[in-house]
PDB file of N, CA and C in Angstrom:
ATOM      1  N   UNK A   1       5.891  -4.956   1.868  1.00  0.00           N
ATOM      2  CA  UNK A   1       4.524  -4.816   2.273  1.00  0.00           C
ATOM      3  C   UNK A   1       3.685  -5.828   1.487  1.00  0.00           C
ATOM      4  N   UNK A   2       2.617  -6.508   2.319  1.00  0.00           N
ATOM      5  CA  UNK A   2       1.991  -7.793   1.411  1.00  0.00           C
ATOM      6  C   UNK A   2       0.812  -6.920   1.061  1.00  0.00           C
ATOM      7  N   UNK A   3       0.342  -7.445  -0.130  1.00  0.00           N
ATOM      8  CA  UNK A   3      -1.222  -7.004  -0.499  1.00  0.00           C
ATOM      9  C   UNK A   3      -1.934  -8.412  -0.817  1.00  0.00           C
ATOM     10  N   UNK A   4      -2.912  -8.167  -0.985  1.00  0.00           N
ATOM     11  CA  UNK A   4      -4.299  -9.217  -1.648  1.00  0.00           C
ATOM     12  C   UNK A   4      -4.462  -8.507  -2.767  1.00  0.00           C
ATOM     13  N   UNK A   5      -4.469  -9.326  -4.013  1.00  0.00           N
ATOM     14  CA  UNK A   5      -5.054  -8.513  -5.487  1.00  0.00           C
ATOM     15  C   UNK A   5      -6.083  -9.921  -5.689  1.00  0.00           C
ATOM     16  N   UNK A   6      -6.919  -9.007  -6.193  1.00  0.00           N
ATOM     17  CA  UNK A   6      -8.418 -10.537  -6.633  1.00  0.00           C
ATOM     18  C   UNK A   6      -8.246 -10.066  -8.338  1.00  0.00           C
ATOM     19  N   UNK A   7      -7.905 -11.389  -9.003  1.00  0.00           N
ATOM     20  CA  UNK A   7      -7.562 -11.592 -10.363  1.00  0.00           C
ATOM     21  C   UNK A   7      -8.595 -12.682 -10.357  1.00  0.00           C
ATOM     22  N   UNK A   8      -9.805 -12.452 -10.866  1.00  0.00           N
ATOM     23  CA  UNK A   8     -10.800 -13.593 -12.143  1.00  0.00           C
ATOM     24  C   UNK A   8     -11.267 -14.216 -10.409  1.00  0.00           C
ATOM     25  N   UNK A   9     -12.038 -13.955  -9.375  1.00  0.00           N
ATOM     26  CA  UNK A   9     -12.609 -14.234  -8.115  1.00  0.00           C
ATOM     27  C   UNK A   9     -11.637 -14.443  -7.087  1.00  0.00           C
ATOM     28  N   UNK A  10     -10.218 -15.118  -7.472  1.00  0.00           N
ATOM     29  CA  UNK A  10      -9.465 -15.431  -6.942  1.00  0.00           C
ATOM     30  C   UNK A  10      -8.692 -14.370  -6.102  1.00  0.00           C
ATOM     31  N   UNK A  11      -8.140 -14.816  -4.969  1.00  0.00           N
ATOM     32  CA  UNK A  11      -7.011 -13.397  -3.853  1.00  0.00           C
ATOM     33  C   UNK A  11      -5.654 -14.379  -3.832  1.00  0.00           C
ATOM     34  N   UNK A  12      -4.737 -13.229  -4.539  1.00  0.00           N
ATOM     35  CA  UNK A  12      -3.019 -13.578  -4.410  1.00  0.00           C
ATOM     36  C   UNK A  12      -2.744 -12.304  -3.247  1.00  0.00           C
ATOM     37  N   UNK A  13      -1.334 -13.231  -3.188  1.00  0.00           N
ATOM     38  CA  UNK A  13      -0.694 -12.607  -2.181  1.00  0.00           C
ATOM     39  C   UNK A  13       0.406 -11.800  -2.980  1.00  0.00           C
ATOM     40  N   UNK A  14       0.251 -10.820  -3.153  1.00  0.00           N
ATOM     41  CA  UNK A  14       1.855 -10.091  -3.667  1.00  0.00           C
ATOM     42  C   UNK A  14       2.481  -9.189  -2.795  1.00  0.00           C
ATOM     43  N   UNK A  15       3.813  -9.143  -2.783  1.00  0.00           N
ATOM     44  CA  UNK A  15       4.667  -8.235  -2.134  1.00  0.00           C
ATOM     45  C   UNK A  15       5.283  -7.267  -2.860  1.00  0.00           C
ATOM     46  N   UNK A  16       5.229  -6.446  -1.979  1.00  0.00           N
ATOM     47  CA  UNK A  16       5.659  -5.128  -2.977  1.00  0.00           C
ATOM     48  C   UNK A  16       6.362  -3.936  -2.046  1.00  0.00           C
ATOM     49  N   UNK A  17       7.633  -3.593  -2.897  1.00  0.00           N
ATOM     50  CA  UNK A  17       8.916  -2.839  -1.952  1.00  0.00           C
ATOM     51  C   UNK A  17       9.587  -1.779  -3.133  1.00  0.00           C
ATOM     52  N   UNK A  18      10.137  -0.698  -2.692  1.00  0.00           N
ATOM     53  CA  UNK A  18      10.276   0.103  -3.221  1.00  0.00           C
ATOM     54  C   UNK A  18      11.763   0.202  -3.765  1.00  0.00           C
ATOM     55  N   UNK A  19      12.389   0.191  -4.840  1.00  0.00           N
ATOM     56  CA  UNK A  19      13.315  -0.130  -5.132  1.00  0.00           C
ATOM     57  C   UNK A  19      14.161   0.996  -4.983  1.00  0.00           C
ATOM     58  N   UNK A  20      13.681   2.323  -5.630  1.00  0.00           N
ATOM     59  CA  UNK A  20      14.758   3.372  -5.560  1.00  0.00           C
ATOM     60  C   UNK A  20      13.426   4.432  -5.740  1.00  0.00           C
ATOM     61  N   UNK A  21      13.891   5.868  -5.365  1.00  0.00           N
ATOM     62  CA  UNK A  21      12.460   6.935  -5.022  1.00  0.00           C
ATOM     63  C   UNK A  21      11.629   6.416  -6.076  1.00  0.00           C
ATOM     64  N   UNK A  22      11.744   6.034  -6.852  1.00  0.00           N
ATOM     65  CA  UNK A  22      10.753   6.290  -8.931  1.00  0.00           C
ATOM     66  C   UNK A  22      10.427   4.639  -9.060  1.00  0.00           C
ATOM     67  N   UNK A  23      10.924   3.450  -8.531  1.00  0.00           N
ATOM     68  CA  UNK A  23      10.664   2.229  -8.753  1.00  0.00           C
ATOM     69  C   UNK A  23      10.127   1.470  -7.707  1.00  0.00           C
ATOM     70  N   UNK A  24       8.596   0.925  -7.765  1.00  0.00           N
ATOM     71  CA  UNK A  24       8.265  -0.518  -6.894  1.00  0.00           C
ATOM     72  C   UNK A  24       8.224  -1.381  -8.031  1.00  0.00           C
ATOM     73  N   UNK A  25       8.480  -2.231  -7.108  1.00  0.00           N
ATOM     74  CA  UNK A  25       8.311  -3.541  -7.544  1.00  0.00           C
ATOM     75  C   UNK A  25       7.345  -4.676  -6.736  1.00  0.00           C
ATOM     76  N   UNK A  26       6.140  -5.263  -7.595  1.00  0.00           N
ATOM     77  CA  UNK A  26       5.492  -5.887  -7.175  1.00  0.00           C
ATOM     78  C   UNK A  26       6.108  -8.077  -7.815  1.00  0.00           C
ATOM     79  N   UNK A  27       5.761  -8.616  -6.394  1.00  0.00           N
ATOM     80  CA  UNK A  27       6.181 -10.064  -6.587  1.00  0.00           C
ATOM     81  C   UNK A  27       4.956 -11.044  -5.947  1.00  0.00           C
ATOM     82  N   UNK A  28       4.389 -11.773  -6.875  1.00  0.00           N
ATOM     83  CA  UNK A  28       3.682 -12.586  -6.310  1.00  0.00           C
ATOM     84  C   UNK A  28       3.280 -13.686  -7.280  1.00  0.00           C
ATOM     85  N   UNK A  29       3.038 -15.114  -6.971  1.00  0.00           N
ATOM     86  CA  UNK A  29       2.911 -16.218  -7.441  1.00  0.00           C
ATOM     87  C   UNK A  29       1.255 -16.167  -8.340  1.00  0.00           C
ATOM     88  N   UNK A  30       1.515 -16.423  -9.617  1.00  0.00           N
ATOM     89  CA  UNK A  30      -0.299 -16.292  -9.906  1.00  0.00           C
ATOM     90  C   UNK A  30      -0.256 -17.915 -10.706  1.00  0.00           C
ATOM     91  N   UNK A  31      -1.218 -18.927  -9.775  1.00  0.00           N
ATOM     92  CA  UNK A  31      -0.803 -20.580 -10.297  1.00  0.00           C
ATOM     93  C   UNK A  31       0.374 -20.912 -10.612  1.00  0.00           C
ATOM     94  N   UNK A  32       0.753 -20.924  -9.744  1.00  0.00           N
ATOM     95  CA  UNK A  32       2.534 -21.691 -10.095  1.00  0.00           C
ATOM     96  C   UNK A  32       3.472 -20.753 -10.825  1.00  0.00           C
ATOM     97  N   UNK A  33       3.389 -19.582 -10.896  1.00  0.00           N
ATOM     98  CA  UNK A  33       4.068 -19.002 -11.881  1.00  0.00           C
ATOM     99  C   UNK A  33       4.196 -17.623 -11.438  1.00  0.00           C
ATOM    100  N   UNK A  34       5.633 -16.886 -10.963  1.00  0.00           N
ATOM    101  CA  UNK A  34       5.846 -15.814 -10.354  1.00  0.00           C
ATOM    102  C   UNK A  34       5.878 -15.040 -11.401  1.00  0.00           C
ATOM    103  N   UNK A  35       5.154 -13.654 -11.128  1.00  0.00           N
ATOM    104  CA  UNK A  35       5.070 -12.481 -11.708  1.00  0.00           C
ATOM    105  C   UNK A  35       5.475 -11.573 -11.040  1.00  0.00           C
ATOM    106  N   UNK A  36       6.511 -10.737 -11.386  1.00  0.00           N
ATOM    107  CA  UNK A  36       7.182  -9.347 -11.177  1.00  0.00           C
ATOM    108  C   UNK A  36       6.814  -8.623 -12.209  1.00  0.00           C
ATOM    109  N   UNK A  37       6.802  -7.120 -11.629  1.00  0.00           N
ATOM    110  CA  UNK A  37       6.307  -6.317 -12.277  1.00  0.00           C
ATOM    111  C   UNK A  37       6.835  -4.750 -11.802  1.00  0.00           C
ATOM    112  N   UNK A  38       6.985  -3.597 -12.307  1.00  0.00           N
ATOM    113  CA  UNK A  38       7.878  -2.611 -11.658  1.00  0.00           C
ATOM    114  C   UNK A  38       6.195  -1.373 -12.230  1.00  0.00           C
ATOM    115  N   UNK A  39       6.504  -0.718 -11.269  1.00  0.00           N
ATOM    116  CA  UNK A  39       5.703   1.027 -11.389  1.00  0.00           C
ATOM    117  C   UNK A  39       6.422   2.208 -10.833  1.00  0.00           C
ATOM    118  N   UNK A  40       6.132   3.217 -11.289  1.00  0.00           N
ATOM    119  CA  UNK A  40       6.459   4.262 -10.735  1.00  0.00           C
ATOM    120  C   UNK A  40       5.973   4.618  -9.354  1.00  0.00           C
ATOM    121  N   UNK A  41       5.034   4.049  -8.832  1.00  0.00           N
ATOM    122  CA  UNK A  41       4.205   4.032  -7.373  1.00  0.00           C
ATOM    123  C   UNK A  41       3.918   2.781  -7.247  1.00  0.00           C
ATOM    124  N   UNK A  42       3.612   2.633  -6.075  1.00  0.00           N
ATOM    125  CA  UNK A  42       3.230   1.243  -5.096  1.00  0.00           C
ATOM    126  C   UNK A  42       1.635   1.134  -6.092  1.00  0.00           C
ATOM    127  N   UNK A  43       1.112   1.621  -5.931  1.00  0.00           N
ATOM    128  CA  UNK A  43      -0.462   1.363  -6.386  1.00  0.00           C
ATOM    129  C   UNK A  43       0.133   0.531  -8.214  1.00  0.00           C
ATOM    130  N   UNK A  44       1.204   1.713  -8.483  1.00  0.00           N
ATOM    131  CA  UNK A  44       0.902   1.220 -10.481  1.00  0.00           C
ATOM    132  C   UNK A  44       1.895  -0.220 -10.508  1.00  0.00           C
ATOM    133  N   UNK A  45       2.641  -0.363  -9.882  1.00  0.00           N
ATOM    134  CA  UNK A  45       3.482  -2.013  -9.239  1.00  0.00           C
ATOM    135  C   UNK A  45       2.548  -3.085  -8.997  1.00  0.00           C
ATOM    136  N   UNK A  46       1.212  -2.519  -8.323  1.00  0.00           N
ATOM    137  CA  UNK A  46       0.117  -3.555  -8.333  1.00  0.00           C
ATOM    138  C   UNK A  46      -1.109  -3.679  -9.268  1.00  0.00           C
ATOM    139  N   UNK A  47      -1.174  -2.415  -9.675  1.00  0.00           N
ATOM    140  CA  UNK A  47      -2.314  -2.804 -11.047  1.00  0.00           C
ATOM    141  C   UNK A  47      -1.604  -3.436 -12.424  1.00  0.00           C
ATOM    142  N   UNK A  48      -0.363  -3.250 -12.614  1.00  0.00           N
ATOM    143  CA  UNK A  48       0.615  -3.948 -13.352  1.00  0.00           C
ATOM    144  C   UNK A  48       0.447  -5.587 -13.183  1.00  0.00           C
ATOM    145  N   UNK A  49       0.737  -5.474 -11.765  1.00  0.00           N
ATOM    146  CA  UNK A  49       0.998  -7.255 -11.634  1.00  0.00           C
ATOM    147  C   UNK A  49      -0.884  -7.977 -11.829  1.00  0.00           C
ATOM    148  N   UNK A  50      -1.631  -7.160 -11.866  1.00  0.00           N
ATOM    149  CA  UNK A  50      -2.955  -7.797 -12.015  1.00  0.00           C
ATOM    150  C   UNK A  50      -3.033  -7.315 -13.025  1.00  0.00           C
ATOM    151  N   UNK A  51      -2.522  -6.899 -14.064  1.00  0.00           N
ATOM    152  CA  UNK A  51      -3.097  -7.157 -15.131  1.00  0.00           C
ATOM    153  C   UNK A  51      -1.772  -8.592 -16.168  1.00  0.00           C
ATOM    154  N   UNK A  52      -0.953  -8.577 -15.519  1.00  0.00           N
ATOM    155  CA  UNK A  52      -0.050  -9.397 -16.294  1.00  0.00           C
ATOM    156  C   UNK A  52      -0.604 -11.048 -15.574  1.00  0.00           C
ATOM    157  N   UNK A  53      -1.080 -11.026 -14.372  1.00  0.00           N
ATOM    158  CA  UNK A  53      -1.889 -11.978 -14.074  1.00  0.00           C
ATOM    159  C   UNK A  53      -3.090 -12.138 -14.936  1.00  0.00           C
ATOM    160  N   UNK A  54      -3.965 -11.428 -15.065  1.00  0.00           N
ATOM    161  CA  UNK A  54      -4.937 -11.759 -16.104  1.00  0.00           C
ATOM    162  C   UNK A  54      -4.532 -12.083 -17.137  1.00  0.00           C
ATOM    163  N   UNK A  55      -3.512 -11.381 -17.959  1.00  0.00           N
ATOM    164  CA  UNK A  55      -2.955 -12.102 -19.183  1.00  0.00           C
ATOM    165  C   UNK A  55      -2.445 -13.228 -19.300  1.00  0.00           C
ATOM    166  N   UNK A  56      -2.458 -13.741 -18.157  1.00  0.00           N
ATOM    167  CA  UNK A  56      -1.721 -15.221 -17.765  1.00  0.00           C
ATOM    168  C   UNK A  56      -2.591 -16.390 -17.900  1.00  0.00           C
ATOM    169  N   UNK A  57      -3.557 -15.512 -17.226  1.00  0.00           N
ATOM    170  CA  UNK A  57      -5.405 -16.835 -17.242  1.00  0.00           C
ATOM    171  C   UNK A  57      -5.964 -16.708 -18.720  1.00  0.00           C
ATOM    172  N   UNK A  58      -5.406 -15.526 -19.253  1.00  0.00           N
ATOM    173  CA  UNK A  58      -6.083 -15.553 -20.744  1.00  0.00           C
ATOM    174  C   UNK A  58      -4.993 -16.643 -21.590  1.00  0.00           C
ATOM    175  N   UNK A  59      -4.209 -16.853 -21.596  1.00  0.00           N
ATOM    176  CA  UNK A  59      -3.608 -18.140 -22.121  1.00  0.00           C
ATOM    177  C   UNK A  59      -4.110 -19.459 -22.238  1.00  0.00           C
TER     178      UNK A  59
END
């Protein structure tokens, strides 16, 4: 399933699929640089990957 996450004004594209009942996993490119990220729900797979994106622009 694709989403839009807006990190610092910007909209990525991440995908995100459910690995086993208890694991998603979110995948999406933030500037050249793929970020995966795992949650216990689809929603915490994507607030994960936006925040490891922000930590990325904070570099």
């Amino acid at each position: 399933m694709q989403h839009t996450v807006r990190v610092w004004d910007h909209s990525y594209e991440v995908s995100v699929h459910q690995k086993s009942k208890t694991v998603w996993i979110a995948i999406g490119d933030y500037d050249g640089r793929r970020i995966e990220t795992k949650g216990r729900s689809e929603s915490q797979a994507l607030a994960s990957w936006r925040e490891a994106a922000r930590y990325q622009g904070n570099l």
